[in-house]
Protein backbone atom coordinates (compact mmCIF):
# COMPACT_ATOMS: atom_id res chain seq x y z
CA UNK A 1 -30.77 -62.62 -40.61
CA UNK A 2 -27.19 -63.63 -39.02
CA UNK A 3 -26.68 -67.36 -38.51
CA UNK A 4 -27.09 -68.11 -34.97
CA UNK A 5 -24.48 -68.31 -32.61
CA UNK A 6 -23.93 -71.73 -30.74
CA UNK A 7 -21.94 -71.60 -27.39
CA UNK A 8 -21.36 -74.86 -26.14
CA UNK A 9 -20.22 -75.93 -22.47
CA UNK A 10 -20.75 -76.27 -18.79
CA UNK A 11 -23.31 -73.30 -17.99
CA UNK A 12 -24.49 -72.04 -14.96
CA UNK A 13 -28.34 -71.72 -16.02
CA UNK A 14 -30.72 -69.65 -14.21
CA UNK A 15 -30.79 -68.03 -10.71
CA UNK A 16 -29.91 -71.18 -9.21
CA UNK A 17 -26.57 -71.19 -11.04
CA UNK A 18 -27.54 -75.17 -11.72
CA UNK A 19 -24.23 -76.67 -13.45
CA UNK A 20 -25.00 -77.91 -16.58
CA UNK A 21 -23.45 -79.38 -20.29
CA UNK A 22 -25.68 -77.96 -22.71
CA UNK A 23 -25.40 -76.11 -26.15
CA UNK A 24 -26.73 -72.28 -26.09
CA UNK A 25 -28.48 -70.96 -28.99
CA UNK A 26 -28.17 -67.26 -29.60
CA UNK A 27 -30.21 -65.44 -31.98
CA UNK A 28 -30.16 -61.36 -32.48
CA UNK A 29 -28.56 -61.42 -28.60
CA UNK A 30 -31.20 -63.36 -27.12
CA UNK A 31 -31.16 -66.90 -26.18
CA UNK A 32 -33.48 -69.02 -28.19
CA UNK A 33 -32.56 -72.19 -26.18
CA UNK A 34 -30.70 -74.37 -24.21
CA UNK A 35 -29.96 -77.75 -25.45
CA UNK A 36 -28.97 -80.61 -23.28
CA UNK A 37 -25.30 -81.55 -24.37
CA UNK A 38 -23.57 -84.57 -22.31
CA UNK A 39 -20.87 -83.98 -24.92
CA UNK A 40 -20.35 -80.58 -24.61
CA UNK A 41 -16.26 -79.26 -24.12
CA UNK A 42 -15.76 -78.34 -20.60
CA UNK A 43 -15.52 -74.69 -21.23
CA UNK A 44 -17.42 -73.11 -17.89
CA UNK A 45 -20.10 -70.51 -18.87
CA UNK A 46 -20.80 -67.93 -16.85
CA UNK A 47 -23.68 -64.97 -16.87
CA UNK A 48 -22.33 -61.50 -17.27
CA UNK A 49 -21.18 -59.61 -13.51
CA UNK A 50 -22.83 -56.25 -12.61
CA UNK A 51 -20.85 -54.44 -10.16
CA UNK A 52 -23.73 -52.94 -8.21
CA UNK A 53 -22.00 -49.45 -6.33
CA UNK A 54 -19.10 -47.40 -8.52
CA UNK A 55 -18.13 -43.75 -8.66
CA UNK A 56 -16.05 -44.52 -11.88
CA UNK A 57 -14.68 -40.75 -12.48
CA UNK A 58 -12.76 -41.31 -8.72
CA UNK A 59 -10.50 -43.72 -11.27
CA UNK A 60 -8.55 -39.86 -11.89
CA UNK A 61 -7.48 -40.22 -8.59
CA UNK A 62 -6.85 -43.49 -8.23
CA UNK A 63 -3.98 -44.54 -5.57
CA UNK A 64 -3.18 -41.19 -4.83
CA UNK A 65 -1.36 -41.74 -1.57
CA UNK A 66 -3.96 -40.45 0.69
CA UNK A 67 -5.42 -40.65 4.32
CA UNK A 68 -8.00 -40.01 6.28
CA UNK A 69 -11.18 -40.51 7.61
CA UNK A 70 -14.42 -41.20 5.21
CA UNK A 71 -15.57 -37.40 5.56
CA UNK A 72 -12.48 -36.03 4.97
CA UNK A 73 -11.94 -38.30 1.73
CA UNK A 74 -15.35 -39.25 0.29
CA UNK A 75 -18.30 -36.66 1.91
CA UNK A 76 -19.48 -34.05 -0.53
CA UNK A 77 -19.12 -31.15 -1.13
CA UNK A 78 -15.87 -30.65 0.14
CA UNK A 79 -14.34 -34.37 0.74
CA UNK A 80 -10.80 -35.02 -1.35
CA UNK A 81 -12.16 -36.59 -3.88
CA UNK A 82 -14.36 -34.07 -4.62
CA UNK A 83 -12.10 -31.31 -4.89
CA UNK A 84 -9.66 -33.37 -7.43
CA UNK A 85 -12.95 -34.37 -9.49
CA UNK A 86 -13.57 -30.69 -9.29
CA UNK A 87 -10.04 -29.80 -11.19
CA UNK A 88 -10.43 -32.59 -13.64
CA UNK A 89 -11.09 -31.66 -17.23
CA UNK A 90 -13.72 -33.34 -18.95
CA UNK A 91 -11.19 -35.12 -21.54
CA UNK A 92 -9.46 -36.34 -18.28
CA UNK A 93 -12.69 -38.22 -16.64
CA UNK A 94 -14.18 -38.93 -20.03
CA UNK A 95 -10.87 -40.78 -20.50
CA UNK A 96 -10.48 -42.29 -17.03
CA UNK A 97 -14.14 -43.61 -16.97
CA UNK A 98 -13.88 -45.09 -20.22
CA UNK A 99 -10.72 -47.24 -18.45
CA UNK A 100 -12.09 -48.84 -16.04
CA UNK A 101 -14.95 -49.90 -17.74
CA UNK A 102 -12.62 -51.33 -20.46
CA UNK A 103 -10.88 -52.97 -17.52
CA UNK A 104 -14.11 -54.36 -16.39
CA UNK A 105 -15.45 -55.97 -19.17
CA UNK A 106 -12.27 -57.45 -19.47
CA UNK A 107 -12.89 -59.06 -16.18
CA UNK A 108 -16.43 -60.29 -17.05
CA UNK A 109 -18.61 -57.24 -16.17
CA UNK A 110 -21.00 -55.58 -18.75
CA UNK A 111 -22.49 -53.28 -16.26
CA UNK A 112 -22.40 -50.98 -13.25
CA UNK A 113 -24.49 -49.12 -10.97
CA UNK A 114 -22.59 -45.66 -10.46
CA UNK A 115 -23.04 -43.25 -8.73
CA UNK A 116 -22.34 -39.96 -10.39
CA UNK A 117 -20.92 -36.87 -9.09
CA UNK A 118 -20.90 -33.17 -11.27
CA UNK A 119 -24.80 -32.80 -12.36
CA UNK A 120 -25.81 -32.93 -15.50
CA UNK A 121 -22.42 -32.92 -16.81
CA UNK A 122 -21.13 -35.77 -15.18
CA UNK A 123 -23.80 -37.76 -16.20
CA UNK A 124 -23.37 -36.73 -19.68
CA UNK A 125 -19.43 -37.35 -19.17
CA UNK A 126 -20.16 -41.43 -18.41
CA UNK A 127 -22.70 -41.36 -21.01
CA UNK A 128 -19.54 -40.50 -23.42
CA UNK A 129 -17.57 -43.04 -21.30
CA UNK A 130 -19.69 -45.92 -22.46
CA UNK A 131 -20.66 -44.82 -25.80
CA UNK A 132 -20.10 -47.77 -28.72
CA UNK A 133 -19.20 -50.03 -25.71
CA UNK A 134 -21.15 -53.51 -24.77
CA UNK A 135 -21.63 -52.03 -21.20
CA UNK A 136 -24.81 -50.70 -19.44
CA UNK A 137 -24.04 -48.10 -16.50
CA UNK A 138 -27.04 -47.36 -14.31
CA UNK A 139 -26.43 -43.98 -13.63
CA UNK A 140 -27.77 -42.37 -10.70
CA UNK A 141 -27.35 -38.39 -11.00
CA UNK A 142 -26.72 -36.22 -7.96
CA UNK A 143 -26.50 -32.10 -7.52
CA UNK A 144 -29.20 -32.08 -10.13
CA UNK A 145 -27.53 -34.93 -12.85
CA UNK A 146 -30.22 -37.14 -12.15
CA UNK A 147 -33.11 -35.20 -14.59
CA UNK A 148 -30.80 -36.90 -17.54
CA UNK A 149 -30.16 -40.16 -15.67
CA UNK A 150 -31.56 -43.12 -14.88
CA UNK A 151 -31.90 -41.92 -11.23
CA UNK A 152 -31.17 -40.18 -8.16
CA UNK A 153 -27.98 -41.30 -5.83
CA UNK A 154 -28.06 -39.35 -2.77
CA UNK A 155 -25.11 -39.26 -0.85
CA UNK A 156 -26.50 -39.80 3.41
CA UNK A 157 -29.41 -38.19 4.31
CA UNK A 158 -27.36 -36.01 6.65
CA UNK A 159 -25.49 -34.52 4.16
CA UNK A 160 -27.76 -33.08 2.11
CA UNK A 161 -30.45 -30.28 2.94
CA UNK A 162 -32.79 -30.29 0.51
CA UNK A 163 -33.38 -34.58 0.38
CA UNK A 164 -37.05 -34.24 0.27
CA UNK A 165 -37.34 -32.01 -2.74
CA UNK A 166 -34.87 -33.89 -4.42
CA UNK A 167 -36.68 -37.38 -4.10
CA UNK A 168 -40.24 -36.07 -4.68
CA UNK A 169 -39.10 -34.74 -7.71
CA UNK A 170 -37.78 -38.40 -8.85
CA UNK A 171 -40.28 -40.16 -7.92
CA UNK A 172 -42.70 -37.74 -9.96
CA UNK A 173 -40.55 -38.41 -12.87
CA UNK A 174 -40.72 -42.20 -12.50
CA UNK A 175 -36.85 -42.66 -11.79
CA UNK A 176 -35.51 -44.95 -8.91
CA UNK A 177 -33.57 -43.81 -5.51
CA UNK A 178 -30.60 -44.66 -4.20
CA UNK A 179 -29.22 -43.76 -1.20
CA UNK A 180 -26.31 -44.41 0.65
CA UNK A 181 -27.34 -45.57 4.20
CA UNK A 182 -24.91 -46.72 7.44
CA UNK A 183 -21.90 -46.68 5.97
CA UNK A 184 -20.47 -44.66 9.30
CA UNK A 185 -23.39 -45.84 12.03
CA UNK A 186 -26.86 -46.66 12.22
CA UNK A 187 -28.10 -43.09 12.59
CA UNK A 188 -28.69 -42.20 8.66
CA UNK A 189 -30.57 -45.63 7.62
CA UNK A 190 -34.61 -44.66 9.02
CA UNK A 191 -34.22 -41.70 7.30
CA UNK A 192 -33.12 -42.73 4.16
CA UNK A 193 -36.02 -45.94 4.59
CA UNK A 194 -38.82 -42.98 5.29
CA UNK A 195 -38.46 -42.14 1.49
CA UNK A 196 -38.95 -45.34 0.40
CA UNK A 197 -35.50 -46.36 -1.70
CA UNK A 198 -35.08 -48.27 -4.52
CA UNK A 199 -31.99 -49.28 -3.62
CA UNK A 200 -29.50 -48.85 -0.44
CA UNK A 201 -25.78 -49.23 -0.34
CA UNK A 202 -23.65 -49.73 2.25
CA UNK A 203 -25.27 -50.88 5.43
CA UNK A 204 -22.62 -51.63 7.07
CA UNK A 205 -23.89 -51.12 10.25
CA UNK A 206 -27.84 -51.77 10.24
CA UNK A 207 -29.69 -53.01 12.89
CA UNK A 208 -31.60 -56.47 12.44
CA UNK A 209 -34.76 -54.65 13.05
CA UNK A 210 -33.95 -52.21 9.87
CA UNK A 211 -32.47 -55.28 8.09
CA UNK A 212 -35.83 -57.04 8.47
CA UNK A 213 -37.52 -53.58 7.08
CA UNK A 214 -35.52 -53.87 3.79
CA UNK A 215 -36.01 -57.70 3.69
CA UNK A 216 -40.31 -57.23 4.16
CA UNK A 217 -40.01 -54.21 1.89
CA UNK A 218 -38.17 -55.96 -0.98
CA UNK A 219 -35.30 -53.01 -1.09
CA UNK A 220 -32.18 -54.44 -2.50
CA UNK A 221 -28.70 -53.88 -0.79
CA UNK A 222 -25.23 -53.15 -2.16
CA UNK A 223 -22.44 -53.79 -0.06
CA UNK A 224 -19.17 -52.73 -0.84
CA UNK A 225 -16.76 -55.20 1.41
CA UNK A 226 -13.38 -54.26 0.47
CA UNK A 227 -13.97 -50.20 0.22
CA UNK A 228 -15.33 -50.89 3.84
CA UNK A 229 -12.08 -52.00 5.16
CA UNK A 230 -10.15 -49.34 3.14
CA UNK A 231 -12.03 -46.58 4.45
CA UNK A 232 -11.82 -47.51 8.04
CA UNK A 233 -15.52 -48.24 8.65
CA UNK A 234 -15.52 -51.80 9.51
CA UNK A 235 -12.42 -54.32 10.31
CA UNK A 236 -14.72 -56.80 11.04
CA UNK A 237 -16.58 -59.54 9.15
CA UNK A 238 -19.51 -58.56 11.11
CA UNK A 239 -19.72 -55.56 9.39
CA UNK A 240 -21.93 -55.52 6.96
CA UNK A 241 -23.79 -58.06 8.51
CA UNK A 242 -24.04 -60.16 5.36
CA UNK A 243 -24.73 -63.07 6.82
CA UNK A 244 -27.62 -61.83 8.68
CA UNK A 245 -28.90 -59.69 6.02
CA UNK A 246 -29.31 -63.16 3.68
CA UNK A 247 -30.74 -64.99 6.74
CA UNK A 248 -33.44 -62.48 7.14
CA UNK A 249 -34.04 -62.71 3.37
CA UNK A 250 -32.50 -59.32 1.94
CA UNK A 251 -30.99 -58.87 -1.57
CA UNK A 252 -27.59 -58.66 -1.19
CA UNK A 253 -25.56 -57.49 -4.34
CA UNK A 254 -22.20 -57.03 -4.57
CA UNK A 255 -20.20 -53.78 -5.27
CA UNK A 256 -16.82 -52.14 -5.17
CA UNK A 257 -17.49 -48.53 -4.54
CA UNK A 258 -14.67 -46.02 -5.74
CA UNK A 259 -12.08 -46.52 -7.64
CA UNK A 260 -9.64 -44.25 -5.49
CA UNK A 261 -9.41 -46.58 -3.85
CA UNK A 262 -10.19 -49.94 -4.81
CA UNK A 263 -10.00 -51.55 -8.52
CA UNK A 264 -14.04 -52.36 -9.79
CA UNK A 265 -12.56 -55.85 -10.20
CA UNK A 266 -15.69 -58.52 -9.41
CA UNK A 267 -13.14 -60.90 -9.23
CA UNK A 268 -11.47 -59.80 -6.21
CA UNK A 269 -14.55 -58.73 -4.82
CA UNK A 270 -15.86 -62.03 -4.84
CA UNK A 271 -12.78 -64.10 -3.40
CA UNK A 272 -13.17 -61.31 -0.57
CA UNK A 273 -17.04 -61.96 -0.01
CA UNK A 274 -16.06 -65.62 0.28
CA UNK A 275 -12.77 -65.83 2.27
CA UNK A 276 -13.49 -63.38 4.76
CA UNK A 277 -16.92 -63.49 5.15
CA UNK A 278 -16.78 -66.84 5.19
CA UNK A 279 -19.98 -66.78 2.64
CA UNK A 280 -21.52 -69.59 0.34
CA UNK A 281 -19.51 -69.30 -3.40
CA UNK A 282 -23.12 -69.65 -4.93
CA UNK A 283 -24.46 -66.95 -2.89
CA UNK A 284 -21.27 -64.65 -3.26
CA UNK A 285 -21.66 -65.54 -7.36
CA UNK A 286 -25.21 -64.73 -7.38
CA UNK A 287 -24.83 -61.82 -5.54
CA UNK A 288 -22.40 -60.23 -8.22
CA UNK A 289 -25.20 -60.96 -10.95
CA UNK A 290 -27.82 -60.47 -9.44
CA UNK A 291 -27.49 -56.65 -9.52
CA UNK A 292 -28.42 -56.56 -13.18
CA UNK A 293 -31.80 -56.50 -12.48
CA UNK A 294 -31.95 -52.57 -12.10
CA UNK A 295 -30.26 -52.34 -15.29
CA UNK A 296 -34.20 -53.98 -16.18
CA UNK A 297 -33.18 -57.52 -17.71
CA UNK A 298 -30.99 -59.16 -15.30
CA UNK A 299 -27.78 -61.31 -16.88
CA UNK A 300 -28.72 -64.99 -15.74
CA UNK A 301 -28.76 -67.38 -18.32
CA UNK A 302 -32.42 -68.62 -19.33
CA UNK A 303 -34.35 -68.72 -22.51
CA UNK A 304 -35.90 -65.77 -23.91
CA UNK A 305 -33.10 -63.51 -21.86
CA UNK A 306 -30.77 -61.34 -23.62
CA UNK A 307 -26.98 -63.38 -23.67
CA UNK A 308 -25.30 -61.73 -21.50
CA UNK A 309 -22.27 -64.11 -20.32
CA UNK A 310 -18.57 -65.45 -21.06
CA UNK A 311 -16.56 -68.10 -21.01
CA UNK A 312 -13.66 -69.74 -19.07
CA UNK A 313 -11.34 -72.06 -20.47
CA UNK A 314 -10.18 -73.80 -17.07
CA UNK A 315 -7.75 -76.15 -19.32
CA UNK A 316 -5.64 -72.86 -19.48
CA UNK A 317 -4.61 -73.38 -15.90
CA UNK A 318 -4.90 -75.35 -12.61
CA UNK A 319 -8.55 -74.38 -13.13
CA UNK A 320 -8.44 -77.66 -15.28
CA UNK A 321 -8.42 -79.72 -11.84
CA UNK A 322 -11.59 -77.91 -10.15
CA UNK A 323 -13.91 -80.10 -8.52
CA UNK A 324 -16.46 -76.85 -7.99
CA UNK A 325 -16.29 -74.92 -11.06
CA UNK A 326 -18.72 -72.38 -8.94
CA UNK A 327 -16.44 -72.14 -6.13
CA UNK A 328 -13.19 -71.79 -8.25
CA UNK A 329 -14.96 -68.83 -10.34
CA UNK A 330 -15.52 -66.79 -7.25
CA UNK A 331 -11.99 -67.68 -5.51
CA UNK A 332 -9.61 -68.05 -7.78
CA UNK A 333 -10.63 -67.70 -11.39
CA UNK A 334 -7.45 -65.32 -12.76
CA UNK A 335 -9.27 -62.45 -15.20
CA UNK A 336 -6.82 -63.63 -18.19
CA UNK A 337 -8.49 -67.19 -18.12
CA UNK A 338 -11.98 -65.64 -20.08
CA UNK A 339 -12.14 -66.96 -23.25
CA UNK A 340 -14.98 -64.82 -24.43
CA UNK A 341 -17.50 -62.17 -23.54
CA UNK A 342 -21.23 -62.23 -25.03
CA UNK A 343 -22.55 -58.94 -23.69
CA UNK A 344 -25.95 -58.67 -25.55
CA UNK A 345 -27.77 -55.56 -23.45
């Protein structure tokens, strides 16, 4: 049996993110405890990000100088990102995936929930991606990819005709559903709540009364806040209505949808959530965690969980004169200050 690994510092323990100076014992990747450490060095540790909406492959057409409307860009079958993923070669998106997720875990994430285009061979392409990596994608098959996924990710309800046959068969095989749900309006979201979803993205403009459905029914949300703007769908911060959908008592997770067009940086994603939203640093923090829960063991920090986390050195940087360590982290932690990732999954 390895020695066990000791990771002293100021953690953010639990769900609550409660600030603390302990020392973290680590034993075969889980944590065996958490020792109260007055003394400990003020490194700042921080549970693992999972960046809850991707379509990683898009990273082959990343920046590519386009513009248009979300159905001419992003709507299968026939949207411009489909027809490029369409020409790619399988070395190229094997390649391209396996980037970005590089470039997240780099940036503190060790997982994604992605939505994945090309059947069972895009699936099998991310698999590849991720293979002898510290990283857990969530995969969520579509046009068939989901019988060797984790699940099904159906694009909106209007734009596919055979939705009903394609749920009932995942739900008979045990697998979760995702849909994408008011990314455009309101008119695609009672639909996609009739199948009951495991998980909804977008929402960006729900009503309160279907807000208060998902918040009763337990179904988890993933907004994507930045990809929003991009796209054209909301130049507002009342779209998504995050605020309301955490005052009504919805999960809110936090996502960066497609790499196209914006990085799957959690980073960035946060300070957005925060400065524009004008949302609580703890909640915005949480909210880019808390998404590791479909991945079945979520990443906060608490005895008995797998370690999941890294570590900031703020004495690297102005981060050494933080009076919030929580609020720095989600505005203005720079990527090059981690000091370590611990991805145990």
């Amino acid at each position: 049996m390895n020695a066990p690994l000791i990771i002293s510092g100021r953690a953010l323990l639990g769900e609550d993110l409660l600030l603390q100076p302990v020392d973290i014992v680590i034993e075969e990747g889980r944590i065996t405890a958490i020792e109260d450490n007055p003394r400990a060095p003020d490194i700042w540790i921080c549970p693992a990000f999972f960046n809850a909406h991707t379509h990683l492959a898009d990273t082959i057409a990343m920046d590519c100088g386009s513009t248009g409307d979300l159905v001419s860009l992003v709507t299968p079958p026939d949207g411009l990102k489909h027809r490029l993923l369409a020409r790619a070669s399988r070395g190229d998106l094997v390649r391209a995936m396996r980037r970005s997720i590089g470039g997240m875990m780099n940036a503190g994430t060790a997982g994604c929930a992605d939505f994945r285009e090309g059947g069972r061979a895009g699936v099998e392409a991310l698999k590849e991606a991720s293979t002898g990596l510290d990283f857990r994608p969530v995969i969520f098959g579509r046009d068939g990819g989901d019988a060797v996924a984790d699940g099904l990710g159906i694009s909106s309800t209007r734009d596919i005709t055979d939705v009903e046959k394609q749920v009932a068969e995942a739900k008979r095989a045990g697998r979760p559903v995702a849909f994408h749900a008011g990314e455009r309006d309101n008119e695609d979201i009672d639909a996609a709540l009739a199948f009951d979803p495991d998980l909804l993205v977008h929402m960006t403009h729900a009503t309160k009364k279907q807000l208060r459905e998902c918040a009763d029914r337990q179904i988890p949300i993933a907004v994507c806040l930045r990809s929003n703007w991009v796209l054209g769908v909301t130049a507002s911060s009342r779209y998504p209505p995050v605020s309301r959908m955490l005052e009504l008592g919805c999960t809110v997770l936090l996502g960066t949808d497609n790499v196209m067009f914006v990085p799957p940086d959690m980073f960035s994603e946060m300070a957005f959530a925060a400065t524009v939203y004008r949302l609580d640093p703890r909640t915005v923090l949480r909210s880019a965690i808390a998404g590791s829960t479909l991945a079945g063991s979520g990443f906060f920090i608490r005895k008995s969980g797998r370690a999941t986390l890294f570590t900031l050195d703020p004495s690297k940087s102005a981060l050494e004169f933080s009076r919030d360590p929580i609020a720095s982290i989600v505005k203005r932690a720079p990527v090059g200050q981690i000091r370590n990732n611990v991805f145990n999954l």
